[in-house]
N, C-alpha and C. Protein backbone atom coordinates (compact mmCIF):
# COMPACT_ATOMS: atom_id res chain seq x y z
N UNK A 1 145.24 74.89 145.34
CA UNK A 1 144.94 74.60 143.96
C UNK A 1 145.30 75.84 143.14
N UNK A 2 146.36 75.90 142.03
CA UNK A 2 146.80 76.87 141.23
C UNK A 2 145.40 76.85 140.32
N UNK A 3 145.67 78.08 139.63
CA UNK A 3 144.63 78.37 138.49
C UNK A 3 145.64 77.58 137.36
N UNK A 4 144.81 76.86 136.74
CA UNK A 4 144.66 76.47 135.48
C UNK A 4 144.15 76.97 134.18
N UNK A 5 145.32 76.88 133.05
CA UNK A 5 144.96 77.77 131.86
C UNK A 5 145.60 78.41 131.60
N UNK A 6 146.76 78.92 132.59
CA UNK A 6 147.62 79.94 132.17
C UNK A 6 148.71 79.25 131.90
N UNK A 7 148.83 77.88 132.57
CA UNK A 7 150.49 77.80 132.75
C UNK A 7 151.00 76.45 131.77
N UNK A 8 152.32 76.72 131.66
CA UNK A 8 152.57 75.46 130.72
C UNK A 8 152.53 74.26 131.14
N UNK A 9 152.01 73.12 130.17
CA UNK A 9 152.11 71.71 130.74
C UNK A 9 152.03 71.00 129.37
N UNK A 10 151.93 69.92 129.49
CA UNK A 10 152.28 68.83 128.56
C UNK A 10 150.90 68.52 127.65
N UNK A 11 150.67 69.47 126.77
CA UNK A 11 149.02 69.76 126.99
C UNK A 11 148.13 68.14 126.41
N UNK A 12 149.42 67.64 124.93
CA UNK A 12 148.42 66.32 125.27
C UNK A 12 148.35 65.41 126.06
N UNK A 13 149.15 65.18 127.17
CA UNK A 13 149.17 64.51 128.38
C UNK A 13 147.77 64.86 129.30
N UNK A 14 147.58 66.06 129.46
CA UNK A 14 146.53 66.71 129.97
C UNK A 14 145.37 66.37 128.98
N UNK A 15 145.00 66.23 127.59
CA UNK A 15 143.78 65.63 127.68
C UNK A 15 143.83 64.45 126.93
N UNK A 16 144.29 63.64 127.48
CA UNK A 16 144.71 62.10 127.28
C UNK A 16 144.24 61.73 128.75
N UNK A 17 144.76 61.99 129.27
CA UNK A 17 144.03 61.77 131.03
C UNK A 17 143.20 62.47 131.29
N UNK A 18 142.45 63.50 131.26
CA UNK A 18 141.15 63.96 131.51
C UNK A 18 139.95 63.08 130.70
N UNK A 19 140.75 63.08 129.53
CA UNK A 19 139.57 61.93 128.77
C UNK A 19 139.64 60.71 129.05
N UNK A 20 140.75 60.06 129.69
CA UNK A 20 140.20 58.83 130.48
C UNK A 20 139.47 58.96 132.16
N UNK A 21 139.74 59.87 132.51
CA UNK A 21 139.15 60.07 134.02
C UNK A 21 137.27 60.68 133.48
N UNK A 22 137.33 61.00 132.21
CA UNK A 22 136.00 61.11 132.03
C UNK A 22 135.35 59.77 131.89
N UNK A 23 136.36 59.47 130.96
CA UNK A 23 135.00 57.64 130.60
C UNK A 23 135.33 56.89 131.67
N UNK A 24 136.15 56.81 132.63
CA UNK A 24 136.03 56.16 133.93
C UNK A 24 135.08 56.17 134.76
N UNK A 25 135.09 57.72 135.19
CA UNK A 25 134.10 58.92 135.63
C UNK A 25 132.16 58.14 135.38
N UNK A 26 132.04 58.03 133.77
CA UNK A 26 130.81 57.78 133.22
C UNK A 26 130.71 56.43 133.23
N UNK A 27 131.68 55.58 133.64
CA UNK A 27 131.63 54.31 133.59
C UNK A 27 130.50 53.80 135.18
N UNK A 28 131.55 54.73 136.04
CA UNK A 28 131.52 54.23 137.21
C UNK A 28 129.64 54.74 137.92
N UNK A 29 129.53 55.99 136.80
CA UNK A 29 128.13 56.03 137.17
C UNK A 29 126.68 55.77 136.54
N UNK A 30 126.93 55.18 135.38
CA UNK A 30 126.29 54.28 134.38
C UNK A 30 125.57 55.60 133.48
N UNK A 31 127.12 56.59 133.06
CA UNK A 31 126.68 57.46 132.01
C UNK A 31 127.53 57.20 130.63
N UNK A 32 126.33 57.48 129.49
CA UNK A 32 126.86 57.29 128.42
C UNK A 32 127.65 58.23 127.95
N UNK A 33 128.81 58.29 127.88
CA UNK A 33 129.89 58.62 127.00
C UNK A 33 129.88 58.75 125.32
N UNK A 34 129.36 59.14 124.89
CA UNK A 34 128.60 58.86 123.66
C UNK A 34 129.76 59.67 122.68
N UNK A 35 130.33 59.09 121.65
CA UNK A 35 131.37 59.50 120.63
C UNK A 35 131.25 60.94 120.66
N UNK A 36 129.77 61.98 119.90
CA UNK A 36 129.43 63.61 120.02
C UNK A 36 130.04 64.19 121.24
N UNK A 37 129.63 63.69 122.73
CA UNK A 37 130.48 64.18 123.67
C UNK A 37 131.50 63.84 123.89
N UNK A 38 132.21 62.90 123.81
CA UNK A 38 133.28 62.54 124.09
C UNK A 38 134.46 63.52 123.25
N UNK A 39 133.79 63.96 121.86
CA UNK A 39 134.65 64.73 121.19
C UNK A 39 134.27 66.25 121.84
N UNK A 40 133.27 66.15 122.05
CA UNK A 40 133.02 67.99 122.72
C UNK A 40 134.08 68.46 123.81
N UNK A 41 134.22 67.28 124.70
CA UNK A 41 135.36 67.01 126.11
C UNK A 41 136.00 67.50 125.20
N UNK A 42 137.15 66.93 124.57
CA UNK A 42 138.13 66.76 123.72
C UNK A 42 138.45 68.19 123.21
N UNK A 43 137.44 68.57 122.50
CA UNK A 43 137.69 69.79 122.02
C UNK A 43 137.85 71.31 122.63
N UNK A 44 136.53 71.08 123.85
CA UNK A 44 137.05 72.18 125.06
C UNK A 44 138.71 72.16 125.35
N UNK A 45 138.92 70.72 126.14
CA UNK A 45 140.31 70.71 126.68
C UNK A 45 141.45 71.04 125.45
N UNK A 46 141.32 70.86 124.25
CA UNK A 46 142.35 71.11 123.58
C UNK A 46 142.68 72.90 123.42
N UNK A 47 141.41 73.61 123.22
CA UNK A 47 141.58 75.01 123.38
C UNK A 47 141.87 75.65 124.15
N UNK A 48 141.53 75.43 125.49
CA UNK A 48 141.47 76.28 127.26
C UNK A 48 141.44 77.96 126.77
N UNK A 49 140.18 77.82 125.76
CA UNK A 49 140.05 78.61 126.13
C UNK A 49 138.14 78.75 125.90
N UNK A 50 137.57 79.71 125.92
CA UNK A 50 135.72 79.27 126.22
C UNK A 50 135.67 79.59 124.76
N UNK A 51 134.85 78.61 124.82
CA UNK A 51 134.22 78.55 123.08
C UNK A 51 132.25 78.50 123.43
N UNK A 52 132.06 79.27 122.61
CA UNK A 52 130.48 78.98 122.73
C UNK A 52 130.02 77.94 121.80
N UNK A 53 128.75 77.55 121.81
CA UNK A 53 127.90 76.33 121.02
C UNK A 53 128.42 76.12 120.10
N UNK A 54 128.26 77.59 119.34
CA UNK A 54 128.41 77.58 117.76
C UNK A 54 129.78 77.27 117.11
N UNK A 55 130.76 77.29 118.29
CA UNK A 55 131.96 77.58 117.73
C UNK A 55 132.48 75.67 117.92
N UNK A 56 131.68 75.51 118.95
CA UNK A 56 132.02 73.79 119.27
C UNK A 56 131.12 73.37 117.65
N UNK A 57 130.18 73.44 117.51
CA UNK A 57 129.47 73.02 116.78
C UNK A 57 130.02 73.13 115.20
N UNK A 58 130.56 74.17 114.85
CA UNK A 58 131.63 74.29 113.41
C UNK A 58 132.87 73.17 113.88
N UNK A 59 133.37 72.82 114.97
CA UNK A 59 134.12 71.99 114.76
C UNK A 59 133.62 70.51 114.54
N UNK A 60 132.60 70.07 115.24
CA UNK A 60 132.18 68.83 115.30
C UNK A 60 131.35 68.40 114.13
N UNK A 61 130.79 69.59 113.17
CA UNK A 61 130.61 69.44 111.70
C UNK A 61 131.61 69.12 111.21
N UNK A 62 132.57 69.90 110.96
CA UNK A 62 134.19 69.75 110.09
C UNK A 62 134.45 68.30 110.22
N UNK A 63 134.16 67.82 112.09
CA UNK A 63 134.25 66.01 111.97
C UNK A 63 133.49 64.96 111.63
N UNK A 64 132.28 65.83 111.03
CA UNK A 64 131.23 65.09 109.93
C UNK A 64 130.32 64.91 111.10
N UNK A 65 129.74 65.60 112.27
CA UNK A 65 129.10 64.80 112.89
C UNK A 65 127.55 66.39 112.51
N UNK A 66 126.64 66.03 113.13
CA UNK A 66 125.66 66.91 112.64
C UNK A 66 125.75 68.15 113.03
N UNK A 67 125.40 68.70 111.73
CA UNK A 67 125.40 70.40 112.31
C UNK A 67 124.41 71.34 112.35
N UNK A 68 123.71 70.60 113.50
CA UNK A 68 122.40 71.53 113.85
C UNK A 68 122.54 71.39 115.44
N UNK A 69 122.47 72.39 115.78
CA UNK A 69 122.53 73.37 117.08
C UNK A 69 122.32 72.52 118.40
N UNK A 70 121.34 71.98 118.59
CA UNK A 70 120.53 70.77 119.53
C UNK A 70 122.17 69.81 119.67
N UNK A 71 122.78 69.77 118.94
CA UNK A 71 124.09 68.18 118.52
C UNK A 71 125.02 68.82 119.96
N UNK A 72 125.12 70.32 119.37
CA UNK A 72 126.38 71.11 120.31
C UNK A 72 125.57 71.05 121.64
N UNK A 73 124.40 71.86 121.79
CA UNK A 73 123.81 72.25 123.15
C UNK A 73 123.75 71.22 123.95
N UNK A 74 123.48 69.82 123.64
CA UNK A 74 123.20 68.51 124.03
C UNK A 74 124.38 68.00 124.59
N UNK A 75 125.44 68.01 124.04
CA UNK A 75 126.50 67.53 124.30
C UNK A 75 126.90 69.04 125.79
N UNK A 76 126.86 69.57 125.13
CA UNK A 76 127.15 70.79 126.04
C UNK A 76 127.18 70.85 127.68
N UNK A 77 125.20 70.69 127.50
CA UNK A 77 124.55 69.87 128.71
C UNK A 77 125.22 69.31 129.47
N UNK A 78 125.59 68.03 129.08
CA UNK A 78 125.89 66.35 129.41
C UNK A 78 127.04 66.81 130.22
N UNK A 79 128.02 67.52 129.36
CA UNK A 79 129.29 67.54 129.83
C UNK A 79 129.38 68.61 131.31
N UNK A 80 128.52 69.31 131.61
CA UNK A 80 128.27 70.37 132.72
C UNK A 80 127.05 69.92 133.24
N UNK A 81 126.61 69.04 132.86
CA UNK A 81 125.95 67.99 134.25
C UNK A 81 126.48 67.36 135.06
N UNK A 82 127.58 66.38 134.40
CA UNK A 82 128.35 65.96 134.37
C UNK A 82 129.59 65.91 135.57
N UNK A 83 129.59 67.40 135.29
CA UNK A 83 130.99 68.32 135.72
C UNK A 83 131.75 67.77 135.36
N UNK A 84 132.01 68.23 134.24
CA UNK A 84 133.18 67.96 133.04
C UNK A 84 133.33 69.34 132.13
N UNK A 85 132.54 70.00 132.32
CA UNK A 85 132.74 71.11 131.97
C UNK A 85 131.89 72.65 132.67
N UNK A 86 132.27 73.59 132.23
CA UNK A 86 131.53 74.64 133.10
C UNK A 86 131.47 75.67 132.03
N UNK A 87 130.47 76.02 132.63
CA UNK A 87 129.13 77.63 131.74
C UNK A 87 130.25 78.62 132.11
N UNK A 88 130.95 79.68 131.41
CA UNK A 88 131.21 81.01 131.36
C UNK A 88 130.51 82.33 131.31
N UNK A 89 129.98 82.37 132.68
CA UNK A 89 128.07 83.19 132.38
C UNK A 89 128.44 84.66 131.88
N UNK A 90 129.61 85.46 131.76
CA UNK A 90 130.07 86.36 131.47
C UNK A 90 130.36 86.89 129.63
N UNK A 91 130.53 85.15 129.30
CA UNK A 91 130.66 85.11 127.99
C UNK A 91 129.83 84.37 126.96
N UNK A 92 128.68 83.68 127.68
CA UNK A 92 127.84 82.88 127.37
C UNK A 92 128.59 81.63 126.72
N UNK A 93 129.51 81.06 127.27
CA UNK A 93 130.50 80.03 126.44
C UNK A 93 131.05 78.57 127.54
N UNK A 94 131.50 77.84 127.21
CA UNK A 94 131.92 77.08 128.27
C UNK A 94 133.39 76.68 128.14
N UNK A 95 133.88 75.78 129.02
CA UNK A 95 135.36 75.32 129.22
C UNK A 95 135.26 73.98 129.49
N UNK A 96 136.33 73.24 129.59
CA UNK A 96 136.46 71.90 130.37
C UNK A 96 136.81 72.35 131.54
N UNK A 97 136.24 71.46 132.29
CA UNK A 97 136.63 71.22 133.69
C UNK A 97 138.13 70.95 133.95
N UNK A 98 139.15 71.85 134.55
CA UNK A 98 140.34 71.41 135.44
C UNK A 98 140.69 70.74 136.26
N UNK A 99 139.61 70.24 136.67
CA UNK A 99 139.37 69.77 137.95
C UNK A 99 138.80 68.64 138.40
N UNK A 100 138.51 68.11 137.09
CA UNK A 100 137.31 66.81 136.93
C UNK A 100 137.81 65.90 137.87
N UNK A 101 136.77 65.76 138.66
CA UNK A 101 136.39 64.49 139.29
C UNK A 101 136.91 64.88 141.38
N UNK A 102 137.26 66.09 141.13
CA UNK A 102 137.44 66.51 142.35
C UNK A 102 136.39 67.61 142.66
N UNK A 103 135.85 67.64 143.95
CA UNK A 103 135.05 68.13 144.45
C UNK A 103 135.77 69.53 144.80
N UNK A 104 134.87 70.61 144.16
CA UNK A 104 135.92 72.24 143.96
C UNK A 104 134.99 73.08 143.83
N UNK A 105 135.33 74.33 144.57
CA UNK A 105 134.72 75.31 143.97
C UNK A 105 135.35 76.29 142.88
N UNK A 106 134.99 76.50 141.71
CA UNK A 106 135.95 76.89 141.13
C UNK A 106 135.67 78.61 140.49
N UNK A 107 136.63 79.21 140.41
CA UNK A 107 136.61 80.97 139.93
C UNK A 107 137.16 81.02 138.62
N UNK A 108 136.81 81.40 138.01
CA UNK A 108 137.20 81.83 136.71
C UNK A 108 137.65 83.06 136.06
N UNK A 109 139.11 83.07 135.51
CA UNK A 109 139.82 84.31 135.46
C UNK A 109 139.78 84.04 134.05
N UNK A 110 139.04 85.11 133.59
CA UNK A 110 138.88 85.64 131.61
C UNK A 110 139.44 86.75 131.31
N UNK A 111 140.14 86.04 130.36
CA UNK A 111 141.41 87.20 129.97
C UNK A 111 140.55 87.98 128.73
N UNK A 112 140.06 89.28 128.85
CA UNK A 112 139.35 89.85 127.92
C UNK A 112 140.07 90.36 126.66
N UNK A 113 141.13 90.01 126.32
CA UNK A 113 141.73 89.86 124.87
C UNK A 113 141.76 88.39 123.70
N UNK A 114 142.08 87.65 124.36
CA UNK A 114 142.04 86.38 124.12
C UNK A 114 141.06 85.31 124.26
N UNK A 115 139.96 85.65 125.12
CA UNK A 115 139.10 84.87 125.90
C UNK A 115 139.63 82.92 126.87
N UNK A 116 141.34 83.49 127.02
CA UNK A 116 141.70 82.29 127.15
C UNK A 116 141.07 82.33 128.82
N UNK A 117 140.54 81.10 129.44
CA UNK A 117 139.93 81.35 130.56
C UNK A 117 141.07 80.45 131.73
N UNK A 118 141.41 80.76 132.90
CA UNK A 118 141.99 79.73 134.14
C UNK A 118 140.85 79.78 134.94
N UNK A 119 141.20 78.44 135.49
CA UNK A 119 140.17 78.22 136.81
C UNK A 119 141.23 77.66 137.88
N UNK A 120 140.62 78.57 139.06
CA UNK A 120 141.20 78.64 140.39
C UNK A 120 140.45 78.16 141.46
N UNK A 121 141.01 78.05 142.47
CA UNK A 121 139.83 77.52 143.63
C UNK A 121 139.18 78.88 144.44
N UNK A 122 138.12 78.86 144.27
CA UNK A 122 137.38 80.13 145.60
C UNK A 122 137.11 79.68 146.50
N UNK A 123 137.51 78.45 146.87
CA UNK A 123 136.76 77.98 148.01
C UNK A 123 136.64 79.45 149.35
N UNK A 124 137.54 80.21 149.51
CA UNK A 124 138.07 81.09 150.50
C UNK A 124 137.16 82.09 150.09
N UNK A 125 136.87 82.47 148.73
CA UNK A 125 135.45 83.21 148.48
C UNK A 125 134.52 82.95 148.55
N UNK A 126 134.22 81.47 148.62
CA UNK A 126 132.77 80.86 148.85
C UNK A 126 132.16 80.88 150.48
N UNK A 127 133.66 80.66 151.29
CA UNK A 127 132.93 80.74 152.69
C UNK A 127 132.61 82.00 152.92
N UNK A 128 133.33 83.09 152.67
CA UNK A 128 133.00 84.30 153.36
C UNK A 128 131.66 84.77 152.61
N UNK A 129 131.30 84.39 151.08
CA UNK A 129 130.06 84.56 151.04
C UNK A 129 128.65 83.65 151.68
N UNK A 130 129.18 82.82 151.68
CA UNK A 130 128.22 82.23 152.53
C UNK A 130 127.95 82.52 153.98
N UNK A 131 129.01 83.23 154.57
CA UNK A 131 129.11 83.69 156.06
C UNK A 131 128.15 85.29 155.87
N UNK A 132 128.28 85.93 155.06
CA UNK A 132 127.56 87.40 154.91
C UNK A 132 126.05 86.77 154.54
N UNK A 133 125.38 85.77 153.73
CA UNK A 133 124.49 85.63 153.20
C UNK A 133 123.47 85.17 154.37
N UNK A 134 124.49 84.10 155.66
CA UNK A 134 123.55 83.91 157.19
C UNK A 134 123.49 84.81 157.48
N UNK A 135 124.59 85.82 157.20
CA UNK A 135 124.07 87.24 158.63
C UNK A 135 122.87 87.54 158.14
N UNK A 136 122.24 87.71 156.70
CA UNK A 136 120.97 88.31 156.41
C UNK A 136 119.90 87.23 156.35
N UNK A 137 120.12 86.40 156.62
CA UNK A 137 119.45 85.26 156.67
C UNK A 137 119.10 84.56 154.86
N UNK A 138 119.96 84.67 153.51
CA UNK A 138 120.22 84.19 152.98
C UNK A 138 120.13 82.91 152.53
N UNK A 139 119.96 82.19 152.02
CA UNK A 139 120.50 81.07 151.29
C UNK A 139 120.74 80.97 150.13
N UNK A 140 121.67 80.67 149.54
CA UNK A 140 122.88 81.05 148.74
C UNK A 140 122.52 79.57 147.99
N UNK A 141 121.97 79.31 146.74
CA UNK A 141 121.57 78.38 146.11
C UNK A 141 122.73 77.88 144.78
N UNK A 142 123.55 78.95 144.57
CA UNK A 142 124.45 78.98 143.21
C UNK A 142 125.66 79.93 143.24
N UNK A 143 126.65 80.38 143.06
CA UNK A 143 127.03 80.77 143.16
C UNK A 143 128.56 80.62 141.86
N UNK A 144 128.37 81.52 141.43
CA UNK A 144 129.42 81.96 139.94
C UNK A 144 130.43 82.77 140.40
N UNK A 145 131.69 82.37 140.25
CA UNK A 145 133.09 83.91 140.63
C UNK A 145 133.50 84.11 139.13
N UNK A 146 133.55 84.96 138.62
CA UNK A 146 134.32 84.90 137.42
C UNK A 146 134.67 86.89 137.30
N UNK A 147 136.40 86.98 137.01
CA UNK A 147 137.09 87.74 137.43
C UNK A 147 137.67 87.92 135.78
N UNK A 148 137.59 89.11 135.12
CA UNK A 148 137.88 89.31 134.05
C UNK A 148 139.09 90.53 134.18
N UNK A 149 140.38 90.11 132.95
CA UNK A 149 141.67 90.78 132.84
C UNK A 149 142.23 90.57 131.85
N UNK A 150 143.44 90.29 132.25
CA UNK A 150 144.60 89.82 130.98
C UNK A 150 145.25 88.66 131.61
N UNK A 151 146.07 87.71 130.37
CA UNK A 151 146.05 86.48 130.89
C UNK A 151 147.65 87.25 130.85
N UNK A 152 148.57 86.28 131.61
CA UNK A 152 149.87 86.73 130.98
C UNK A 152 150.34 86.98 129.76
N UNK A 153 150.42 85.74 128.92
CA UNK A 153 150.44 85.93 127.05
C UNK A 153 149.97 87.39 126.73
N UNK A 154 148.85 87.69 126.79
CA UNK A 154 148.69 88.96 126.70
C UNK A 154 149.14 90.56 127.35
N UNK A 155 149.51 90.19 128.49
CA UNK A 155 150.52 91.16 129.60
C UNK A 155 151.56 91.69 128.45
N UNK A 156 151.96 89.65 128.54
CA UNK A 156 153.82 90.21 127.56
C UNK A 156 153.34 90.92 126.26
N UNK A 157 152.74 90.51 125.99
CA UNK A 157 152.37 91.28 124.31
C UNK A 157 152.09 92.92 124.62
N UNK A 158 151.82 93.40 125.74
CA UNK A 158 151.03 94.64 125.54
C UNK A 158 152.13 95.29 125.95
């Protein structure tokens, strides 16, 4: 699994099909898809890059929908319950999911100029932490990778 976020693709193709594999997704498990989230999806995937509450929340006002704090966080929720989207605990912000609907562990590379974020697979970081966490007798309940740099775009620029 390449990291996602950095590289070029057909970007509204990409969330034209993530947003149907979402309401499929919510269909198939008798979750509401509700217009507020459905545009929150929407709006993560169109940026790739992490936006916090407030910043989802100035957009989804601009689309007339309410602009009090609870509208964003709620939707927020849903969508990273969900796994449709994921927490950026580094930046207090979130992303869409790359990955929706596949079972992943995923790492997160934040480009600290841009805040544009990719997600990669750790699975290969997840076992070996989980292999150090039995030696001490551990259990490993959660587990966050997130790896902060420069994205390329920013490489070439510097």
């Amino acid at each position: 699994m390449n990291a996602i976020g950095f590289e070029h693709h057909d970007h509204a193709t990409c969330i034209a099909s993530t947003l149907r594999l979402a309401e499929d997704n919510c269909a198939q498990r008798g979750l509401k898809f509700t217009p507020v989230r459905r545009r929150s999806l929407e709006i993560l995937l169109r940026e790739h890059r992490a936006m916090g509450a407030y910043d989802l929340l100035a957009v989804l006002a601009d689309d007339g929908h309410s602009a009090q704090p609870p509208v964003a966080y709620r939707a927020l929720d849903f969508l990273v319950t969900a796994g449709f989207a994921h927490k950026i605990e580094r930046l207090n912000a979130y992303i869409a999911c790359c990955h929706l609907g596949s079972d992943h562990t995923p790492a997160f590379l934040i480009c600290r100029n841009c805040r544009a974020v990719g997600e990669a697979n750790a699975s290969q970081v997840e076992t070996r932490l989980d292999a150090a966490a039995q030696a001490v007798g551990f259990v490993i309940e959660r587990t966050v990778v997130e790896a902060e740099g420069l994205c390329p775009n920013c490489q070439d620029a510097a």
